[in-house]
Protein backbone atom coordinates (compact mmCIF):
# COMPACT_ATOMS: atom_id res chain seq x y z
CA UNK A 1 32.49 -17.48 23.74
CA UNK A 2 30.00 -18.42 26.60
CA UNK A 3 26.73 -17.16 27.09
CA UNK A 4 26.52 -14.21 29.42
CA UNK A 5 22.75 -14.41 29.58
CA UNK A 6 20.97 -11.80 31.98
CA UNK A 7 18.07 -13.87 31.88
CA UNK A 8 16.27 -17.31 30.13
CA UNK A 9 12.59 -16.40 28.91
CA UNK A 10 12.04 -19.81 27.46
CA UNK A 11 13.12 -22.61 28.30
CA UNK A 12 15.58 -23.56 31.17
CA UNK A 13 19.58 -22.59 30.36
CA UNK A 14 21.21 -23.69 27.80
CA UNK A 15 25.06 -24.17 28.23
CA UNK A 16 27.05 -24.58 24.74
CA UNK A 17 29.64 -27.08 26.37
CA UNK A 18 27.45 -29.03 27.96
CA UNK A 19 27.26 -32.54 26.05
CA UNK A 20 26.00 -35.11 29.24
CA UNK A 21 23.05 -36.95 28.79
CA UNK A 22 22.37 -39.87 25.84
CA UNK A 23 20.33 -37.11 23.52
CA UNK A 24 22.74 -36.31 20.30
CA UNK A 25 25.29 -33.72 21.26
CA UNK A 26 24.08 -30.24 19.97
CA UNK A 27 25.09 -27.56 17.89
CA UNK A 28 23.40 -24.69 18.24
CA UNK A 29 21.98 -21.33 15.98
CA UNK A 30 22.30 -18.19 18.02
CA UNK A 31 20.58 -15.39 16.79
CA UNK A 32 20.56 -12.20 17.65
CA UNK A 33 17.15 -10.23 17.09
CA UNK A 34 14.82 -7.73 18.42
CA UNK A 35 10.82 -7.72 18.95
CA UNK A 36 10.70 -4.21 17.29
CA UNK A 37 12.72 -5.32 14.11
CA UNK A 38 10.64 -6.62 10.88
CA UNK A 39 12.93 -8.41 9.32
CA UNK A 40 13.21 -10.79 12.75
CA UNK A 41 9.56 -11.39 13.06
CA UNK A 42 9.61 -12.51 9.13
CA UNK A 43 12.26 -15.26 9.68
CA UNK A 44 10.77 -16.44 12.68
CA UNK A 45 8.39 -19.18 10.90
CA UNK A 46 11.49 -20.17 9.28
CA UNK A 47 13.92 -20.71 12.35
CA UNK A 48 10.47 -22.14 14.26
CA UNK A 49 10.00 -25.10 11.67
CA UNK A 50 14.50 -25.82 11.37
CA UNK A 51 14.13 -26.04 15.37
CA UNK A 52 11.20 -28.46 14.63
CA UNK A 53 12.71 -30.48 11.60
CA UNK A 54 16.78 -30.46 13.33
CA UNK A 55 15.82 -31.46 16.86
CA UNK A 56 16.32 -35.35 16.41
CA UNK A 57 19.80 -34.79 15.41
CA UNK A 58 20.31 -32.04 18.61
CA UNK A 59 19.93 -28.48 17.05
CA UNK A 60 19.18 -26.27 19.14
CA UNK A 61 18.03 -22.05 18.46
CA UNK A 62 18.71 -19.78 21.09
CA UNK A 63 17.52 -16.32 20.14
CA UNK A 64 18.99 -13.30 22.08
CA UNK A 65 17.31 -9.86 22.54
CA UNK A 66 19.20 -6.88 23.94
CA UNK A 67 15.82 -5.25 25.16
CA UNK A 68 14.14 -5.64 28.34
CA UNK A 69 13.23 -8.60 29.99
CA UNK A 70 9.48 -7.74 30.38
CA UNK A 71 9.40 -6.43 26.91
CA UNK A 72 10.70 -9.84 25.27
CA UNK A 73 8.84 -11.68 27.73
CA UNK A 74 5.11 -10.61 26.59
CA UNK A 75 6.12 -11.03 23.38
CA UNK A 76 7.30 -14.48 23.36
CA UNK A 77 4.15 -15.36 25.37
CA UNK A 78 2.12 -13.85 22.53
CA UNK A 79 3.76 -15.58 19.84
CA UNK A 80 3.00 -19.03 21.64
CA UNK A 81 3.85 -22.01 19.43
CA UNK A 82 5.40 -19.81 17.07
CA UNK A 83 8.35 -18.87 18.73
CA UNK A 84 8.94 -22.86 20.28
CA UNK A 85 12.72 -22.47 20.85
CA UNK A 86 15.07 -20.87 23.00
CA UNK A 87 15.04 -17.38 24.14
CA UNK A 88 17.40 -15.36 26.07
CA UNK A 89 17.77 -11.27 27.23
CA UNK A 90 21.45 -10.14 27.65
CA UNK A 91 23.01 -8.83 30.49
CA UNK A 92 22.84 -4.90 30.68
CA UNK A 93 26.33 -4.35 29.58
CA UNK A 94 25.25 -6.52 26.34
CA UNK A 95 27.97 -9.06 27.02
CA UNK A 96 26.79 -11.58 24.79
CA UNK A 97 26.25 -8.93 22.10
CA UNK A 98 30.02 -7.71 22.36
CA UNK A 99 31.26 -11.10 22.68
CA UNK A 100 29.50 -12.00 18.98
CA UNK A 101 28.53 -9.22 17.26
CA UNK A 102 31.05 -6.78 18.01
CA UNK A 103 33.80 -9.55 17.67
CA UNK A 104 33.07 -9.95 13.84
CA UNK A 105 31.89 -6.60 12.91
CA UNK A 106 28.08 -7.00 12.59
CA UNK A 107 26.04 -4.38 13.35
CA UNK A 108 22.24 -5.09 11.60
CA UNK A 109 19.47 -7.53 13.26
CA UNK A 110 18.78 -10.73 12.30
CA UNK A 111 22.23 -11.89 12.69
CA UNK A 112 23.06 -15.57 13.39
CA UNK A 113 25.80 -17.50 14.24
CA UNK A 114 25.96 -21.56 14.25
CA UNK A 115 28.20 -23.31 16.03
CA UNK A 116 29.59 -27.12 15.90
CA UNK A 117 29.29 -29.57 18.21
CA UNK A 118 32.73 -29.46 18.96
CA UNK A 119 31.36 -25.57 20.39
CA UNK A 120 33.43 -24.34 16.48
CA UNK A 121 31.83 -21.17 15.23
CA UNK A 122 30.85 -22.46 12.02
CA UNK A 123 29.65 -19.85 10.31
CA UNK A 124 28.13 -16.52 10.73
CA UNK A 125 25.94 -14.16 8.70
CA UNK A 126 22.24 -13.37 8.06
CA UNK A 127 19.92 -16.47 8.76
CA UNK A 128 17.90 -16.39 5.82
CA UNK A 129 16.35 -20.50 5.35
CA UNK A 130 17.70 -20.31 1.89
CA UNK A 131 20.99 -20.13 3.31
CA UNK A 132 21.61 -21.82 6.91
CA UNK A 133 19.37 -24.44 6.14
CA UNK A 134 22.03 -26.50 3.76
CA UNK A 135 24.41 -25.97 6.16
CA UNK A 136 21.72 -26.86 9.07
CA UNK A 137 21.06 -30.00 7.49
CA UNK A 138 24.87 -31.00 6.61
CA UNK A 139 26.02 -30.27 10.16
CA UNK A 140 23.56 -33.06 11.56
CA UNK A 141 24.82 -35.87 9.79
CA UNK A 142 27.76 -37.32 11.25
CA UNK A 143 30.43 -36.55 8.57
CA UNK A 144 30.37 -32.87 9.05
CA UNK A 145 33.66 -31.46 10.19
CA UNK A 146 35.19 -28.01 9.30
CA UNK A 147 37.74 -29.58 7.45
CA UNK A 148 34.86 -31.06 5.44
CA UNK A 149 33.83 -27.57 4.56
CA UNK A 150 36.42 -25.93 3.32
CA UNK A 151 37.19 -29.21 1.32
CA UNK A 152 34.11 -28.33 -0.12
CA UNK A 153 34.05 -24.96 -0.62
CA UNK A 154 37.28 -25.33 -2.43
CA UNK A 155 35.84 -27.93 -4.71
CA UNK A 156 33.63 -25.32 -5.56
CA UNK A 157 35.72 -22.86 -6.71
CA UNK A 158 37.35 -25.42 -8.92
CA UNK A 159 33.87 -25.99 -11.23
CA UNK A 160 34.45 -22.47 -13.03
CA UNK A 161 38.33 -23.95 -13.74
CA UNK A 162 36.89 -27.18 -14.58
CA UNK A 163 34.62 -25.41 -17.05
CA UNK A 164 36.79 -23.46 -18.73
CA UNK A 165 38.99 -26.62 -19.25
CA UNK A 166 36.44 -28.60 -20.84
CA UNK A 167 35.53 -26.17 -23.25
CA UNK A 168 38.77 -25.48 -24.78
CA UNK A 169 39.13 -29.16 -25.26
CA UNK A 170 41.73 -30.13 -21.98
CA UNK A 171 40.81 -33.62 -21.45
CA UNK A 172 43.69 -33.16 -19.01
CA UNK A 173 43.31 -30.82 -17.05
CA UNK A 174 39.48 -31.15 -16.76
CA UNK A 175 40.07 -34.43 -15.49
CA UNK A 176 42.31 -33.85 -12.66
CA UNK A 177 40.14 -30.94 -11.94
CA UNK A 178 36.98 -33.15 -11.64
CA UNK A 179 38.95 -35.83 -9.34
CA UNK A 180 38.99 -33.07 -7.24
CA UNK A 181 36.02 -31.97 -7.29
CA UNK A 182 34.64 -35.15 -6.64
CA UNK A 183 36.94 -36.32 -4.06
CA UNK A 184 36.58 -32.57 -1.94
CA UNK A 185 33.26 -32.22 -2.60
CA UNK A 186 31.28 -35.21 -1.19
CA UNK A 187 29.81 -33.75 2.12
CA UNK A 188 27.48 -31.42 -1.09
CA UNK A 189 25.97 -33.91 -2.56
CA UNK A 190 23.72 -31.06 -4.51
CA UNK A 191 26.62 -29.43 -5.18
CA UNK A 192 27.91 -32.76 -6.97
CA UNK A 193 24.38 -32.69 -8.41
CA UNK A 194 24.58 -29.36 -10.38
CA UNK A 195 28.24 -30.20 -11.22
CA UNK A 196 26.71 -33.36 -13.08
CA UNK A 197 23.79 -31.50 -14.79
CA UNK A 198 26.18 -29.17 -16.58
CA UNK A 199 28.64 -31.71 -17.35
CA UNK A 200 25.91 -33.26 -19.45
CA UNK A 201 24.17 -29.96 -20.61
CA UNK A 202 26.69 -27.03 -20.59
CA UNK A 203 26.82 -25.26 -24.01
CA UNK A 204 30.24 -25.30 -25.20
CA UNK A 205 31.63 -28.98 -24.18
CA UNK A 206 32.76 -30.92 -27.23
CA UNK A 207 33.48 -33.68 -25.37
CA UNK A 208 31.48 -34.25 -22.60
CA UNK A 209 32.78 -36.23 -19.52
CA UNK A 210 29.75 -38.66 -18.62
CA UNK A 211 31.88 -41.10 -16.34
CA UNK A 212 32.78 -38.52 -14.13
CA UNK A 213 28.94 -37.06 -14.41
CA UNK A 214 27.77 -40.42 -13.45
CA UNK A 215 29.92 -40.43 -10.54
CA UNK A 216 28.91 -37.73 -9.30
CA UNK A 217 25.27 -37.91 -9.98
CA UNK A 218 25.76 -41.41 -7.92
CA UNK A 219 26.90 -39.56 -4.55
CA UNK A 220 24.09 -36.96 -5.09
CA UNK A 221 21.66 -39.66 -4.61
CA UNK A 222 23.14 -41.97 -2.34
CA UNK A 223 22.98 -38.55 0.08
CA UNK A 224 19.19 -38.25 -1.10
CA UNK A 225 17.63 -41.48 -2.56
CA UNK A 226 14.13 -39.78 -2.57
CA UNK A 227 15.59 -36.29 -4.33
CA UNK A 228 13.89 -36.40 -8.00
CA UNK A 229 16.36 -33.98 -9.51
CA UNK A 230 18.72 -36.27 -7.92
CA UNK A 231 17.35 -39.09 -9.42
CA UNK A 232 16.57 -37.46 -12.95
CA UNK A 233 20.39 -36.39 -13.26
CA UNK A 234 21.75 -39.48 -12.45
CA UNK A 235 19.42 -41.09 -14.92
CA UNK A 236 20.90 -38.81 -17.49
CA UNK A 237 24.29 -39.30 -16.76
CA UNK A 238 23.62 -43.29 -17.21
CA UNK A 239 22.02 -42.72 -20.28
CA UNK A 240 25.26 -40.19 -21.83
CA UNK A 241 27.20 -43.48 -20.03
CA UNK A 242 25.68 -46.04 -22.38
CA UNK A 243 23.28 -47.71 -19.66
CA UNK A 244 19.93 -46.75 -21.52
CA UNK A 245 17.35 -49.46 -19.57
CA UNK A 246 19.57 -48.54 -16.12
CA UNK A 247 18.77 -45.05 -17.22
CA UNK A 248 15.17 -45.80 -17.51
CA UNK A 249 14.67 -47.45 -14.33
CA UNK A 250 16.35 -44.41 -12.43
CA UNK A 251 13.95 -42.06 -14.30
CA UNK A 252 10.90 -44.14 -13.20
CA UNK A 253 12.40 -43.39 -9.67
CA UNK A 254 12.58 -39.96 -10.31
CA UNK A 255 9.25 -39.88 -12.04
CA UNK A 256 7.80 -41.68 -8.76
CA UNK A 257 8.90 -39.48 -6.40
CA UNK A 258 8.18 -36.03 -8.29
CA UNK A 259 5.26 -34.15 -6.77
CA UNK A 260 4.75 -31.79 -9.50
CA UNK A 261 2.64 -33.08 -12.33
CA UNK A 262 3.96 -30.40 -15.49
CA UNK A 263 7.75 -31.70 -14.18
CA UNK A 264 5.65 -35.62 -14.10
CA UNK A 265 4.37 -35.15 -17.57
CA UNK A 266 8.19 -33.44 -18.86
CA UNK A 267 10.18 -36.33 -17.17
CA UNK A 268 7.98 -39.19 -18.69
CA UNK A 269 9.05 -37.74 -22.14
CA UNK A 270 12.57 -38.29 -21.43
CA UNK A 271 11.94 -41.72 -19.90
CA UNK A 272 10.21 -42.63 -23.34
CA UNK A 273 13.67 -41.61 -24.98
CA UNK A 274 15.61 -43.89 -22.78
CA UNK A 275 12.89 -46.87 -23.54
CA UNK A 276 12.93 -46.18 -27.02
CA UNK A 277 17.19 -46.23 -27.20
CA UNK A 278 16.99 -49.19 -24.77
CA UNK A 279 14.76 -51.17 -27.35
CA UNK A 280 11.34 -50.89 -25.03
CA UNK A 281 8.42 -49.63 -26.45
CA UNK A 282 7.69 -46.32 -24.34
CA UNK A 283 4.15 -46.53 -22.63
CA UNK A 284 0.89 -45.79 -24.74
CA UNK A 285 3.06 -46.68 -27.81
């Protein structure tokens, strides 16, 4: 629905169909909060730095109080740099409020809604970082479509199935199961990431499936070259492949890129094991 706004506190209005200009076309976070309510001031950081990190690719926060103007007003001025995105009072008869949060049953502040560039609701729920921010980040890159989503989200609900497959020894069915997965999943690359990992570490598995943990280990780091757990699961899923010194070159990556010194210091051990299978003599050896 459009934005029955009774007035703009910061900045000028924003219009969710309006996609002129050369600037990348937006989607948007609307969330609806309150300066009285805790739990709103505690996110606020949060939605502050995705406004700040999102902005190349055009997302855009507009928060909406119900309370008076004045009242919003002073507080946004007080907050200064820490409230840097949109804000917006509703019109007395809380049009914007009905439109959204009476339309889908919410009734409890923070409350957010992001929607496409395509002006889609995408989702809606509470905005915790933990869980708009994968979302956040997927809906800037240029793949993301709804379809992509639920292509996704039903690749997820086929790991359990795969799982349960693989440990009663059905080569078969796990396998068309994982072409699935793979195929459906590839707009969550982390997802493909933690499907890999437990492919190669899962208690249970007799026969573990390290071609198709190798694939997708592969997407999960073409969509993050720089991730280390990225990284370290494809270079396990090489080594369980056969490709020892390819697996120890892709841990050296990982290793590189780490910025934790105790997961450093656990990491080199494993590259030592892929040196050692690969015929290299592991470092201080």
């Amino acid at each position: 629905p459009p934005l029955e706004v009774g007035e703009w506190v910061r900045p000028s209005p924003v219009n969710l169909l309006d996609f002129s200009g050369d600037a990348p076309k937006p989607y948007f976070l609307i969330e609806f909060w309150a300066t009285w309510c805790q739990p709103c001031r505690m996110i606020m950081p949060d939605i502050n730095d995705l406004q700040r990190r999102y902005a190349h690719a055009g997302f855009v926060v507009i928060a909406m109080s119900t309370e008076r103007p004045e009242i919003v007003r002073r507080f946004v001025e007080a907050s200064g740099p820490g409230m840097n995105y949109a804000v917006a009072v509703d019109t007395p008869g809380r049009d914007t409020y009905n439109a959204y949060m009476r339309a889908v049953g919410a009734e409890g502040i923070p409350y957010g809604f992001l929607v496409d560039r395509d002006g889609v609701l995408a989702w809606h729920g509470v905005p915790s970082r933990q869980r708009i921010e994968p979302l956040i980040e997927r809906m800037a890159g240029a793949e993301f479509t709804l379809r992509s989503e639920q292509l996704a989200q039903r690749a997820e609900r086929l790991i359990p199935r795969y799982f349960t497959a693989a440990k009663r020894g059905d080569t078969d069915e796990a396998a068309a199961l994982a072409e699935r997965i793979l195929e459906w999943g590839r707009t969550w690359p982390d997802m493909l990431r933690e499907f890999a990992g437990r492919i190669l570490t899962e208690p249970g598995i007799e026969e573990r499936d390290a071609e198709t943990a190798l694939r997708a280990a592969t997407v999960a780091v073409e969509a993050a070259p720089d991730d280390f757990r990225a990284l370290e699961t494809l270079a396990l899923a090489q080594f369980e492949a056969g490709f020892p010194n390819a697996a120890a070159e892709t841990q050296r990556q990982a290793i590189a890129v780490c910025p934790e010194d105790v997961l450093r210091r656990r990491m080199q051990e494993t590259l030592d094991r892929f040196l050692a299978e690969g015929g290299e003599t592991p470092a201080g050896h």
